[in-house]
Each structure stands twice: as C-alpha cells, then as structure tokens.
PDB file of N, CA and C in Angstrom:
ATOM      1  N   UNK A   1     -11.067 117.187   7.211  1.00  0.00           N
ATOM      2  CA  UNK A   1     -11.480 116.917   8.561  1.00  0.00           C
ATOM      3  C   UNK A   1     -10.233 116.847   9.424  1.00  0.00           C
ATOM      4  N   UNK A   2     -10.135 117.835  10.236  1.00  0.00           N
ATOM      5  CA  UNK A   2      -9.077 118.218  11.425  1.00  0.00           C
ATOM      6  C   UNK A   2      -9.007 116.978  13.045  1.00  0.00           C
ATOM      7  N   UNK A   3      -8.375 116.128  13.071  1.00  0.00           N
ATOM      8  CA  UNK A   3      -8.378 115.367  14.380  1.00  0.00           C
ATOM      9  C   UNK A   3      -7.865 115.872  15.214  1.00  0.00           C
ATOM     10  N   UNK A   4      -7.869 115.709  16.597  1.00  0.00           N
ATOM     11  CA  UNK A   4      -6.724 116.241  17.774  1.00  0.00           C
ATOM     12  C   UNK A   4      -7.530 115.100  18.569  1.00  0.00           C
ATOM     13  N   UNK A   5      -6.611 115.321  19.916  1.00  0.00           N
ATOM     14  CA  UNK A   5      -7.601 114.235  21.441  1.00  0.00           C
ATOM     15  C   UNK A   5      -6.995 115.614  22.067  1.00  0.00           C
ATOM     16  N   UNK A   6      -8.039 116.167  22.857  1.00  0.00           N
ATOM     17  CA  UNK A   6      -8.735 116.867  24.318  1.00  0.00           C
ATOM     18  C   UNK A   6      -8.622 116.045  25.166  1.00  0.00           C
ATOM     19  N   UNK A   7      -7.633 116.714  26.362  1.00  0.00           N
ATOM     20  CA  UNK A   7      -8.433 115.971  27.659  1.00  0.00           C
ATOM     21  C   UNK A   7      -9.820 116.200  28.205  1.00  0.00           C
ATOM     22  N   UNK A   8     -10.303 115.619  28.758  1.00  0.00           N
ATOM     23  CA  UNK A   8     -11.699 115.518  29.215  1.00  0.00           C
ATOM     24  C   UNK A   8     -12.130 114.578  30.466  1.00  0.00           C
ATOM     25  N   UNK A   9     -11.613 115.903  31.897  1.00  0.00           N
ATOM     26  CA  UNK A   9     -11.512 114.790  33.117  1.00  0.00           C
ATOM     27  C   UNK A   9     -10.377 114.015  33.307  1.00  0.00           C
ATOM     28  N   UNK A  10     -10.129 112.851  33.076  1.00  0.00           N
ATOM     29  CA  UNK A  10      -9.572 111.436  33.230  1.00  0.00           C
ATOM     30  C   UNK A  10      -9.736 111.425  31.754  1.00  0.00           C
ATOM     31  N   UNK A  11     -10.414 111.434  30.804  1.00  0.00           N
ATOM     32  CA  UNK A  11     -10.806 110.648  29.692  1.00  0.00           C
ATOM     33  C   UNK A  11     -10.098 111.563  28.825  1.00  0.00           C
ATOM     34  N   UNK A  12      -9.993 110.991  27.039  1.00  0.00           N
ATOM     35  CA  UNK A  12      -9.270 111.795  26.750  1.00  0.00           C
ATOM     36  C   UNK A  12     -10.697 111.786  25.570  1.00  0.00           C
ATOM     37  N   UNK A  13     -10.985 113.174  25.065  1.00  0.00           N
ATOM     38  CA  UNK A  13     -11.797 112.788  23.504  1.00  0.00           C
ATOM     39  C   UNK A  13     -11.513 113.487  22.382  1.00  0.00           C
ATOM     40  N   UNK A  14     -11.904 112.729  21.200  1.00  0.00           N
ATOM     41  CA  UNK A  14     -11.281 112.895  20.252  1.00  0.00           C
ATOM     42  C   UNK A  14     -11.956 113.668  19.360  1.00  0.00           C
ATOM     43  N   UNK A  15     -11.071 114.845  18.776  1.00  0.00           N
ATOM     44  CA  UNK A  15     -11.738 116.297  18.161  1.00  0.00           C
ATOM     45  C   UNK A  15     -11.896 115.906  16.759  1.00  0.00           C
ATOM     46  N   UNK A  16     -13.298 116.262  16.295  1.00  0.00           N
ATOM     47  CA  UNK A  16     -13.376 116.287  14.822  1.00  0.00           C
ATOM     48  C   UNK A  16     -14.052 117.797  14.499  1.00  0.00           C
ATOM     49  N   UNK A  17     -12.873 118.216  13.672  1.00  0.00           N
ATOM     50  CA  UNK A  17     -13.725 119.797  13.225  1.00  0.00           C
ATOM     51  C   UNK A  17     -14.045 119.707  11.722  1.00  0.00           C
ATOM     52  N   UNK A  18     -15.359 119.585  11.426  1.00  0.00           N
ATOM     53  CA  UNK A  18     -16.337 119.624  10.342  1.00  0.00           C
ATOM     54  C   UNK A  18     -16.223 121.256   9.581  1.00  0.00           C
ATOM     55  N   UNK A  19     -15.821 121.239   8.544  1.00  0.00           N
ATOM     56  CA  UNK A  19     -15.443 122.764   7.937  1.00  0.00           C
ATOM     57  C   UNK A  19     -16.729 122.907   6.921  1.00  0.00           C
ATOM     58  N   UNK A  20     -16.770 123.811   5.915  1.00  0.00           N
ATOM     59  CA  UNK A  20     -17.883 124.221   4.975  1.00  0.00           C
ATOM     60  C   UNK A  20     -17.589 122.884   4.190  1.00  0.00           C
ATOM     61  N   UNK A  21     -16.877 121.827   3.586  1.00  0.00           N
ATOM     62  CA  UNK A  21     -17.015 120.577   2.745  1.00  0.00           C
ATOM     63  C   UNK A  21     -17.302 119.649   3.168  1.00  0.00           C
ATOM     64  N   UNK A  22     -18.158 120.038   4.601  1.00  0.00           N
ATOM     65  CA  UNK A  22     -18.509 118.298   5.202  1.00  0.00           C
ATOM     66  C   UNK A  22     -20.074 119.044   4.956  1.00  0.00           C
ATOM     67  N   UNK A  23     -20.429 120.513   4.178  1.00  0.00           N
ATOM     68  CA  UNK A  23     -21.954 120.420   4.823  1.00  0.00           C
ATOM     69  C   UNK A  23     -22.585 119.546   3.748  1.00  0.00           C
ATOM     70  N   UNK A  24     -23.821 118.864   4.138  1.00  0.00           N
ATOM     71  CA  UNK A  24     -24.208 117.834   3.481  1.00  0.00           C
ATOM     72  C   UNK A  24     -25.178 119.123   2.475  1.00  0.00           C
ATOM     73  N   UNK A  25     -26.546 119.353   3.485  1.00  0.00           N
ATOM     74  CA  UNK A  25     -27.737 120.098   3.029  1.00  0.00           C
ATOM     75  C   UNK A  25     -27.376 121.375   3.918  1.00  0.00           C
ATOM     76  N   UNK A  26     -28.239 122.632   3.368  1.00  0.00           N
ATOM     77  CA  UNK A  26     -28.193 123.401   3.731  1.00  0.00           C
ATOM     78  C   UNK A  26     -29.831 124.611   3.779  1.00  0.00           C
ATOM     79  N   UNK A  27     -30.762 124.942   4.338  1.00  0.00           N
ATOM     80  CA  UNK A  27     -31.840 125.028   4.346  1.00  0.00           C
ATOM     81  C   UNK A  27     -32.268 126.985   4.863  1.00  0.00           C
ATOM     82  N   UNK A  28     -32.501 127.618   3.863  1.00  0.00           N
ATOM     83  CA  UNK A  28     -32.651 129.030   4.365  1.00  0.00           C
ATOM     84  C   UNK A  28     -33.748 128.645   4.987  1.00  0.00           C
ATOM     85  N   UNK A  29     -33.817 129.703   6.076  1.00  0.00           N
ATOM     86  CA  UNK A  29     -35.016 129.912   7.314  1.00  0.00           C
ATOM     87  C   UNK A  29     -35.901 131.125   7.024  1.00  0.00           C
ATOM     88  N   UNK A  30     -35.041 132.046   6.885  1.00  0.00           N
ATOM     89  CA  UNK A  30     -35.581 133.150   6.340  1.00  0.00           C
ATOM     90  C   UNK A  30     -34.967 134.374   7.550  1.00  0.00           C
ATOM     91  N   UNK A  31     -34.633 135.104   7.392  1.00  0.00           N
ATOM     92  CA  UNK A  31     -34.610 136.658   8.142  1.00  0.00           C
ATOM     93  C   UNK A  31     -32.608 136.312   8.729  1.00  0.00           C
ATOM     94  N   UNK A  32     -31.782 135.856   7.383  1.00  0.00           N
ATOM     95  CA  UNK A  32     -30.289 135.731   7.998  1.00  0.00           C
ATOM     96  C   UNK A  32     -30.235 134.246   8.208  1.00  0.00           C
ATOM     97  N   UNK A  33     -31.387 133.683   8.805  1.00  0.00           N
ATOM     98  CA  UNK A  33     -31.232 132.255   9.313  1.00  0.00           C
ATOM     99  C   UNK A  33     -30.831 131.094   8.337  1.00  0.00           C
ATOM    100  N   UNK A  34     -29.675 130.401   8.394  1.00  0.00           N
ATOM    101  CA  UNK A  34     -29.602 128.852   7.824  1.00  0.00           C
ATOM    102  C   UNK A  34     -29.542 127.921   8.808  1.00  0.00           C
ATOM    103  N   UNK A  35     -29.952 126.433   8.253  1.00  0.00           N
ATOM    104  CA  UNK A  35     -29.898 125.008   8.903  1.00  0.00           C
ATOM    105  C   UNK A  35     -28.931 124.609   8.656  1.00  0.00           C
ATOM    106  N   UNK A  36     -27.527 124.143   8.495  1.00  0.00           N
ATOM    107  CA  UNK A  36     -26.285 123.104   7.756  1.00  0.00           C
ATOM    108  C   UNK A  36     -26.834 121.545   8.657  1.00  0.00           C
ATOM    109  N   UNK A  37     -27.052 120.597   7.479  1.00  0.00           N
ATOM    110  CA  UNK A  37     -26.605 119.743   7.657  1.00  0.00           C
ATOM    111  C   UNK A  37     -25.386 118.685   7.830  1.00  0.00           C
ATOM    112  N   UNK A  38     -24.711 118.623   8.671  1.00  0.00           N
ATOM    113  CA  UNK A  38     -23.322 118.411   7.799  1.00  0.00           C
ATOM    114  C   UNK A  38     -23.134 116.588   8.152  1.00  0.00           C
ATOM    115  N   UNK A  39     -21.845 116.417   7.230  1.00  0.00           N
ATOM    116  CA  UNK A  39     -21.654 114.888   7.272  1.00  0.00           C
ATOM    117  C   UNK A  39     -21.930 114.311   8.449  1.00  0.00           C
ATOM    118  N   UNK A  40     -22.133 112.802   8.265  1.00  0.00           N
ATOM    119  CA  UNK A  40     -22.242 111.939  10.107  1.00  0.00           C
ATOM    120  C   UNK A  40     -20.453 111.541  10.153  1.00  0.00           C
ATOM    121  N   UNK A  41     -20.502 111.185  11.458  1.00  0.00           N
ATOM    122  CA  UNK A  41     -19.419 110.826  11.788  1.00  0.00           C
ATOM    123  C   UNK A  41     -19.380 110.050  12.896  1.00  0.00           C
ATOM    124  N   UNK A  42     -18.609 108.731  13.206  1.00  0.00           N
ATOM    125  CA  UNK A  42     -18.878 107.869  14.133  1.00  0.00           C
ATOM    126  C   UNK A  42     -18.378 108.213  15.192  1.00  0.00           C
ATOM    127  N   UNK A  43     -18.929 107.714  15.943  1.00  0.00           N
ATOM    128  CA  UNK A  43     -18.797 107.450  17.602  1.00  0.00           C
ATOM    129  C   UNK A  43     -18.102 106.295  18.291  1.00  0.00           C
ATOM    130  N   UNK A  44     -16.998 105.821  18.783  1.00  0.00           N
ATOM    131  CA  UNK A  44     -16.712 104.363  19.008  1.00  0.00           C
ATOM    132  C   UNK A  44     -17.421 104.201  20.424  1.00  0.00           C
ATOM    133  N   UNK A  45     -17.224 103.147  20.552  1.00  0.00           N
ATOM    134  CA  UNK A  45     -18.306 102.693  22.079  1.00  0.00           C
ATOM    135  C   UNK A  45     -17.583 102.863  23.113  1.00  0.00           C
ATOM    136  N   UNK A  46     -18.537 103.499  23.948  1.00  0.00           N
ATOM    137  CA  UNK A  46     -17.494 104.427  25.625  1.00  0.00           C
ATOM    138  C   UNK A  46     -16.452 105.022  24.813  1.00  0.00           C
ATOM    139  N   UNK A  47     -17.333 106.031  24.474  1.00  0.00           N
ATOM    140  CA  UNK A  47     -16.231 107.129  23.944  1.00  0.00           C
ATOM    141  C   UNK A  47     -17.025 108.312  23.711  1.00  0.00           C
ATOM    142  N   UNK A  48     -16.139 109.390  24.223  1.00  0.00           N
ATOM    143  CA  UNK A  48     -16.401 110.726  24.345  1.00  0.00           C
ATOM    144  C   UNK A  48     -15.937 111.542  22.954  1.00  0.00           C
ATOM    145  N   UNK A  49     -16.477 111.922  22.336  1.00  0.00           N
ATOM    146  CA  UNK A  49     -16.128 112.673  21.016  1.00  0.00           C
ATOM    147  C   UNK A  49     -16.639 114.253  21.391  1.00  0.00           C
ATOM    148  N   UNK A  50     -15.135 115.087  20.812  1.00  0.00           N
ATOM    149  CA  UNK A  50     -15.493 117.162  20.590  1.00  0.00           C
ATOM    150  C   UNK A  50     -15.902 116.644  19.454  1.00  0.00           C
ATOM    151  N   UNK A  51     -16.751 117.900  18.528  1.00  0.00           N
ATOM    152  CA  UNK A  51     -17.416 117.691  17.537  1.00  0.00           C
ATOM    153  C   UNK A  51     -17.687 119.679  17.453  1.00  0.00           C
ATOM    154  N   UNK A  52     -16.373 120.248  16.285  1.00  0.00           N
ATOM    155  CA  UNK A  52     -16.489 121.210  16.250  1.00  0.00           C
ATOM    156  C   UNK A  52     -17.117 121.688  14.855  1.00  0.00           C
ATOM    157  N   UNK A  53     -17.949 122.614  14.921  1.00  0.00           N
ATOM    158  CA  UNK A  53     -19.082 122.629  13.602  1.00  0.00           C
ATOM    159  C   UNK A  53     -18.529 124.524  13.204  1.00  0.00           C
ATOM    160  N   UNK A  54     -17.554 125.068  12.836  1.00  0.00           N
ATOM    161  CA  UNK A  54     -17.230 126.451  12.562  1.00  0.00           C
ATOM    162  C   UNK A  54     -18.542 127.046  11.355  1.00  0.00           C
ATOM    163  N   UNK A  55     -18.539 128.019  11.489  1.00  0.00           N
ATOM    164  CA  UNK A  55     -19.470 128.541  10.581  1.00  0.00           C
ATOM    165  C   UNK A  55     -18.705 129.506   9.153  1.00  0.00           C
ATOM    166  N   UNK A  56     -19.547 129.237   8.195  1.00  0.00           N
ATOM    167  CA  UNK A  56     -19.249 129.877   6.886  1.00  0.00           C
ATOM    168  C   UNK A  56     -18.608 131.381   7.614  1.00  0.00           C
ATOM    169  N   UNK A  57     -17.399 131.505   6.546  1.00  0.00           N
ATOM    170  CA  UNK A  57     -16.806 133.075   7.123  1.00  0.00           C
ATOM    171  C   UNK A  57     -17.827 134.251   7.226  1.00  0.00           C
ATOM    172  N   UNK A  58     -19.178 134.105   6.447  1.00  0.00           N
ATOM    173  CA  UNK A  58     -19.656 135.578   6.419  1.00  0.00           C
ATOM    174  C   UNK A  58     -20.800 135.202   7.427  1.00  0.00           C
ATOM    175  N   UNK A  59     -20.905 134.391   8.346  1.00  0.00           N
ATOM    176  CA  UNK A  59     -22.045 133.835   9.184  1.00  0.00           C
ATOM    177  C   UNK A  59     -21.731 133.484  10.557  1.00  0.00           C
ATOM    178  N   UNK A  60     -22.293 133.813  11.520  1.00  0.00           N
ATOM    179  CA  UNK A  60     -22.224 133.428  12.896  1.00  0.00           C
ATOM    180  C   UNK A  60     -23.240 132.256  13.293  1.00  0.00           C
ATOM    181  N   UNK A  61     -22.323 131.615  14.865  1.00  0.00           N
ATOM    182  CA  UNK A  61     -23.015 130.012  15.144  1.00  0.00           C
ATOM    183  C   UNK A  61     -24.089 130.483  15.929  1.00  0.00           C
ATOM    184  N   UNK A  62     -25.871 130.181  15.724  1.00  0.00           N
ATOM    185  CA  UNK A  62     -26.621 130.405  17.091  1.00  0.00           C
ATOM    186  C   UNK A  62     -26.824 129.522  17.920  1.00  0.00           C
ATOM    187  N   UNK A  63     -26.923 128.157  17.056  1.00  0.00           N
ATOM    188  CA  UNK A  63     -27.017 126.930  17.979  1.00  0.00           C
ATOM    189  C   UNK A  63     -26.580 125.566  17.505  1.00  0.00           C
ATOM    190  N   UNK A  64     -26.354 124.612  17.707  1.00  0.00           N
ATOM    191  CA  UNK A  64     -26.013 123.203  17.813  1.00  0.00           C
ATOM    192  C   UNK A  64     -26.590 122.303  18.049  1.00  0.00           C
ATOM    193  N   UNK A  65     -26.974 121.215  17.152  1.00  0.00           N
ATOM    194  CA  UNK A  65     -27.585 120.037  17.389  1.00  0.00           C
ATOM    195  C   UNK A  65     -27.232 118.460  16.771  1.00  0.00           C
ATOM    196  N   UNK A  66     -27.803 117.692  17.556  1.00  0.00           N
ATOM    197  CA  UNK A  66     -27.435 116.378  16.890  1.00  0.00           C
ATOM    198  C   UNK A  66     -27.985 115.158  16.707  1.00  0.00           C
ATOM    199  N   UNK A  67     -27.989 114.050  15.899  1.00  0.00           N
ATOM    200  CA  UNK A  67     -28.680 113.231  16.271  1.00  0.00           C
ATOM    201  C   UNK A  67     -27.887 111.580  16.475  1.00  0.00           C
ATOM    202  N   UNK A  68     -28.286 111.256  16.560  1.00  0.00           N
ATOM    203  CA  UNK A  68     -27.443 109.568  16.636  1.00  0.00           C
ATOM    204  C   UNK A  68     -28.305 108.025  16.310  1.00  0.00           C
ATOM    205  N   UNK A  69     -27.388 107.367  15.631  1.00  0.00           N
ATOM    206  CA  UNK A  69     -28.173 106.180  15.662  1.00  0.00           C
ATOM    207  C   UNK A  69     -28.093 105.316  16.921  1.00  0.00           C
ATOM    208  N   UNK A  70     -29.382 104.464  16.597  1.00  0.00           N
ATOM    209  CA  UNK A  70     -29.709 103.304  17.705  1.00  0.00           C
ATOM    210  C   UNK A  70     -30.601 104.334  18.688  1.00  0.00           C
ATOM    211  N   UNK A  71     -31.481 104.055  19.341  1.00  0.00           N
ATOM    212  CA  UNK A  71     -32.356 104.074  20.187  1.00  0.00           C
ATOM    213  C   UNK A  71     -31.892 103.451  21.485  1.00  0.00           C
ATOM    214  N   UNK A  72     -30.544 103.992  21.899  1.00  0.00           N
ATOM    215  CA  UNK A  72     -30.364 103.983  22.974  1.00  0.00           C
ATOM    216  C   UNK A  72     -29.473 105.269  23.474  1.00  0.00           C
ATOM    217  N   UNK A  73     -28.839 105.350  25.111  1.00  0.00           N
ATOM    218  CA  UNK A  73     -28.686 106.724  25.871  1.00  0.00           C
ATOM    219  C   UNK A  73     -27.295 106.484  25.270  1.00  0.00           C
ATOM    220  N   UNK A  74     -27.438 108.308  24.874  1.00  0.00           N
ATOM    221  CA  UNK A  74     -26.408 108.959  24.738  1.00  0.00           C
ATOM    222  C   UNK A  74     -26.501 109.846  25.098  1.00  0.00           C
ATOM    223  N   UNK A  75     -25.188 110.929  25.140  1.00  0.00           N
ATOM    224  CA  UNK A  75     -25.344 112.158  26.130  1.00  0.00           C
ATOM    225  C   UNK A  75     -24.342 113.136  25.364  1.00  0.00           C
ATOM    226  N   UNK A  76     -25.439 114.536  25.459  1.00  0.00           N
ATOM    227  CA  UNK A  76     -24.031 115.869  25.082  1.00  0.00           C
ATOM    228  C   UNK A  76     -23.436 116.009  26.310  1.00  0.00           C
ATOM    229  N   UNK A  77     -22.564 116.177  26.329  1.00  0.00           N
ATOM    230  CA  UNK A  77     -22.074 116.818  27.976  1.00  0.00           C
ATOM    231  C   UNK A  77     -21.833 118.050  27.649  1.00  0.00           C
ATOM    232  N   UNK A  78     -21.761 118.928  26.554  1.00  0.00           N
ATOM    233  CA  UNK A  78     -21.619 120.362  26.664  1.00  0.00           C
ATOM    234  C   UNK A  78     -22.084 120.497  24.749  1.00  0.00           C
ATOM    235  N   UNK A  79     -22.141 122.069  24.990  1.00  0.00           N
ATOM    236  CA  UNK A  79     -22.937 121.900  23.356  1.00  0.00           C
ATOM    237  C   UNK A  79     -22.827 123.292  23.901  1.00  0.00           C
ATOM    238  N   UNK A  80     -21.586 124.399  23.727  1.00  0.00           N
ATOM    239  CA  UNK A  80     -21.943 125.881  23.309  1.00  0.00           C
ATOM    240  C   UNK A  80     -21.068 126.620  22.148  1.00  0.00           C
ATOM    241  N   UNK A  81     -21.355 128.059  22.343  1.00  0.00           N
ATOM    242  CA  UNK A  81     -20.528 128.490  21.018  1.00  0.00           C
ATOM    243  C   UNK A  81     -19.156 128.816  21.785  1.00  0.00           C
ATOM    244  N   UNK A  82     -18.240 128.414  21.312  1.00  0.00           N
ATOM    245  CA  UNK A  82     -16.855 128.361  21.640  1.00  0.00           C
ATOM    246  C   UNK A  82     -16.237 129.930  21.186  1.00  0.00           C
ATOM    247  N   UNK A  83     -16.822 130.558  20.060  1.00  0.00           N
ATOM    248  CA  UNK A  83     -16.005 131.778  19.674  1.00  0.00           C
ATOM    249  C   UNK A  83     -17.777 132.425  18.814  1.00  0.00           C
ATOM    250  N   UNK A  84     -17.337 133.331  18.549  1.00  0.00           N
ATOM    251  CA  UNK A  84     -18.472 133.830  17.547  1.00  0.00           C
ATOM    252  C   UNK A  84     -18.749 133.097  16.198  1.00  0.00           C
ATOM    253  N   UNK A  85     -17.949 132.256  16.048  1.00  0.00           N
ATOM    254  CA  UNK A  85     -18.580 131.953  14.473  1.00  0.00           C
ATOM    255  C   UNK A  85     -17.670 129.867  14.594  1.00  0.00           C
ATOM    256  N   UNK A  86     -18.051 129.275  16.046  1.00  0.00           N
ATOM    257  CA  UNK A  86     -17.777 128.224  16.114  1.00  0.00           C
ATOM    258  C   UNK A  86     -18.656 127.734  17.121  1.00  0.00           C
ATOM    259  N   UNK A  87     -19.318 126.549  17.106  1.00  0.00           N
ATOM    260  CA  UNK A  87     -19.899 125.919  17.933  1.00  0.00           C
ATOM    261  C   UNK A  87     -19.326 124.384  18.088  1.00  0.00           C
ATOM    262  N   UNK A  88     -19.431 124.500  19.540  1.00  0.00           N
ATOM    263  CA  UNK A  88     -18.870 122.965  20.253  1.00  0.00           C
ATOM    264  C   UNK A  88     -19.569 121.976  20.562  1.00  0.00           C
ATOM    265  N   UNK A  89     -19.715 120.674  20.288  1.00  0.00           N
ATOM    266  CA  UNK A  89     -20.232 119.684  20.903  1.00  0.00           C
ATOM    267  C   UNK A  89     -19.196 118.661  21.478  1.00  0.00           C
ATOM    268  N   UNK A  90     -19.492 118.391  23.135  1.00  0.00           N
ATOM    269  CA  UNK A  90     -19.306 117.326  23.570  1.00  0.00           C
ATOM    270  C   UNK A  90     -19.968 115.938  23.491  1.00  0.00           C
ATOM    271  N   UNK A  91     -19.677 114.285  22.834  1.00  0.00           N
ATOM    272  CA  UNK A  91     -21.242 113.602  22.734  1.00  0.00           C
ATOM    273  C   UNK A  91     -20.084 112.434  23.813  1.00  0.00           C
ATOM    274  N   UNK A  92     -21.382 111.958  24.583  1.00  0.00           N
ATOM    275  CA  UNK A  92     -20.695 110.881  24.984  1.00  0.00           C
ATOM    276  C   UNK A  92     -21.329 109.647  24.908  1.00  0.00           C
ATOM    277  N   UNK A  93     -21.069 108.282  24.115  1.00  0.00           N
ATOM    278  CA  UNK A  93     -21.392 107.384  23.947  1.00  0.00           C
ATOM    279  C   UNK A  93     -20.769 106.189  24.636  1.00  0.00           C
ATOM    280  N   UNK A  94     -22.139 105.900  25.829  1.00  0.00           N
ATOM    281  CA  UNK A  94     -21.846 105.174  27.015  1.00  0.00           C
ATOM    282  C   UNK A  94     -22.371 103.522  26.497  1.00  0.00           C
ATOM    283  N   UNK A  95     -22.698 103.538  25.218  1.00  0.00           N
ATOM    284  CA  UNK A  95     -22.642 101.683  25.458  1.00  0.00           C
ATOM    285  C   UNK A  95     -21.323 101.146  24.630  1.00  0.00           C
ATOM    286  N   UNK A  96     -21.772  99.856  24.389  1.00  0.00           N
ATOM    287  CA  UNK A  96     -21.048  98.910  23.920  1.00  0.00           C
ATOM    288  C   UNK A  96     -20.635  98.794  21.934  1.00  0.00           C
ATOM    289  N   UNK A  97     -21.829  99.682  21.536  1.00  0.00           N
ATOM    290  CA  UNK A  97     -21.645  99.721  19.933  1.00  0.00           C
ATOM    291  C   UNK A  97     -21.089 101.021  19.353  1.00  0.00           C
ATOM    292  N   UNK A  98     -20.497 100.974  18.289  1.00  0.00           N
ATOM    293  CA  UNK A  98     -20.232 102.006  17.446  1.00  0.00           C
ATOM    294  C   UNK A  98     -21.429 102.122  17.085  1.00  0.00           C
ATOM    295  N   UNK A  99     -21.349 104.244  17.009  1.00  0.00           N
ATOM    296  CA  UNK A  99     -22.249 104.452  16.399  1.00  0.00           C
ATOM    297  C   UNK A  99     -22.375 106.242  15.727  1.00  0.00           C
ATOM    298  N   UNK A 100     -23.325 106.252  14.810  1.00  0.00           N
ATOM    299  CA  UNK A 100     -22.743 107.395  13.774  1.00  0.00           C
ATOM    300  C   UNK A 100     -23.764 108.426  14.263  1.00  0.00           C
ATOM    301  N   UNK A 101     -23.161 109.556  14.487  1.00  0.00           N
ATOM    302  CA  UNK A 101     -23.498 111.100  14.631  1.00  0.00           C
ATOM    303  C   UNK A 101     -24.246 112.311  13.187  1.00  0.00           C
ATOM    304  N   UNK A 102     -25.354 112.265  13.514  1.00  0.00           N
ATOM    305  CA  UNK A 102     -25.282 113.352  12.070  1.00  0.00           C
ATOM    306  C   UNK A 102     -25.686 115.114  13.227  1.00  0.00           C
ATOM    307  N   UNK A 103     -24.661 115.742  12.857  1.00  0.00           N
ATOM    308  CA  UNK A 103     -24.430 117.033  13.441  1.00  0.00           C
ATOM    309  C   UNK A 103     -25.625 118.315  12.547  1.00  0.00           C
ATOM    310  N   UNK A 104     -25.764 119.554  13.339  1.00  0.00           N
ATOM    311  CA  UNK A 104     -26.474 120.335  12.987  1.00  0.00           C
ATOM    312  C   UNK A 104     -26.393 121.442  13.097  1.00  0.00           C
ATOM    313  N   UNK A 105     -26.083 122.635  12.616  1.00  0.00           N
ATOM    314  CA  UNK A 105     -25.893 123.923  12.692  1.00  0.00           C
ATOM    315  C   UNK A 105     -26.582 125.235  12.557  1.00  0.00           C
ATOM    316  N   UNK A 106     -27.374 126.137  13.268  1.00  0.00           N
ATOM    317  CA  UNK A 106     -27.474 127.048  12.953  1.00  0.00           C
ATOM    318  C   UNK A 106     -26.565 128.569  13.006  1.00  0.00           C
ATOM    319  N   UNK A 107     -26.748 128.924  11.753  1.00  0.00           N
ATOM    320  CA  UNK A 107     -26.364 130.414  11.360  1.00  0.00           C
ATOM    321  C   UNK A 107     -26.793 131.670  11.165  1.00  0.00           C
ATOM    322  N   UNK A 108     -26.508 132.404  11.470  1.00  0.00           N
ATOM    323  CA  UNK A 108     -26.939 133.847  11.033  1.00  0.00           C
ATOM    324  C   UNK A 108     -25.972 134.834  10.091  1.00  0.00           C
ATOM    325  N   UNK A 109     -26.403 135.464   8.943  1.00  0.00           N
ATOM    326  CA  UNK A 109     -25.290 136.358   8.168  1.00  0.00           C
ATOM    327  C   UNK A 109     -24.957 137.582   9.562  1.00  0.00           C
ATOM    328  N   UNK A 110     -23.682 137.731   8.993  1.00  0.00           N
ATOM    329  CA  UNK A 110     -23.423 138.821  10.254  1.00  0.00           C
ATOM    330  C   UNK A 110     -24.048 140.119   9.313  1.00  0.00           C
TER     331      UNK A 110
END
C-alpha cells in the first residue's frame, strides 16, 4: 500500500493506492465483467482521503464504488477513471469519528 498527501483546495488528502494484494473478493459478471472487492481502509475524522483502486494489468477500470461505516454523511467529491486501467476516489469524512472505507471496482478484460 503506496501513501502520498495531494493537495486538495486548502486541504491536503492523503493517497492510498490499493494494488491486486489488497483485493479481498473478486466476482465474474459475465461478458469481460469483474467486481474486486478490495481491503477497507480508514478514514480519520474531517479528513479527505484519494483512494486509488488500479486495475489487474490485463483489465480496464469502468467504474468505482464505496461504502463506509456508521450511518452518517459522507461524501465522494470526485470518483473518475484517472488513466485507462486506474480509477480515483475522492471520500470526504466530515464528522467527528474515525471511520473505515470498503472500496469497489469494476473491470473489463481488454
């Protein structure tokens, strides 16, 4: 797992790039399509986290998703594909608790 800090505005956030050994599960769709589940990873409170999800070398990113604990507001502020075979998430976690991210990936074989 790769760290860096991005600026972001005024704020600075902190990059985690998730490679093929963070995927947890992995789920054929059928017609090229996979799901990656990949590891969670925390969030500290009022804090903006990148959250880069690259795709297996022989596979391209179609989309990005995520989920979070606690039942309260959180926010992507951006969520696209950065290159052909990388997808970006911005998350921003506006309260007071730490809290853990489980990320989501779709792929296509090229």
């Amino acid at each position: 797992m790769k760290k860096k800090v991005t600026k972001v505005g005024k704020r600075a956030a902190r990059t985690i790039r998730l490679g093929a050994n963070r995927v947890r599960a992995t789920q054929n769709l059928g017609d090229g399509f996979r799901r990656h589940v990949l590891s969670s990873v925390t969030i500290a409170a009022n804090q903006i986290i990148r959250i880069e999800l690259p795709a297996p070398s022989d596979r391209r990113v179609i989309s990005g998703g995520w989920t979070i604990t606690q039942l309260t507001n959180a926010f992507a502020t951006d969520s696209y594909p950065e290159t052909p075979s990388l997808w970006v998430l911005y998350i921003s976690n506006p309260t007071n608790s730490t809290r853990t991210i489980t990320p989501y990936l779709i792929t296509k074989r090229r």
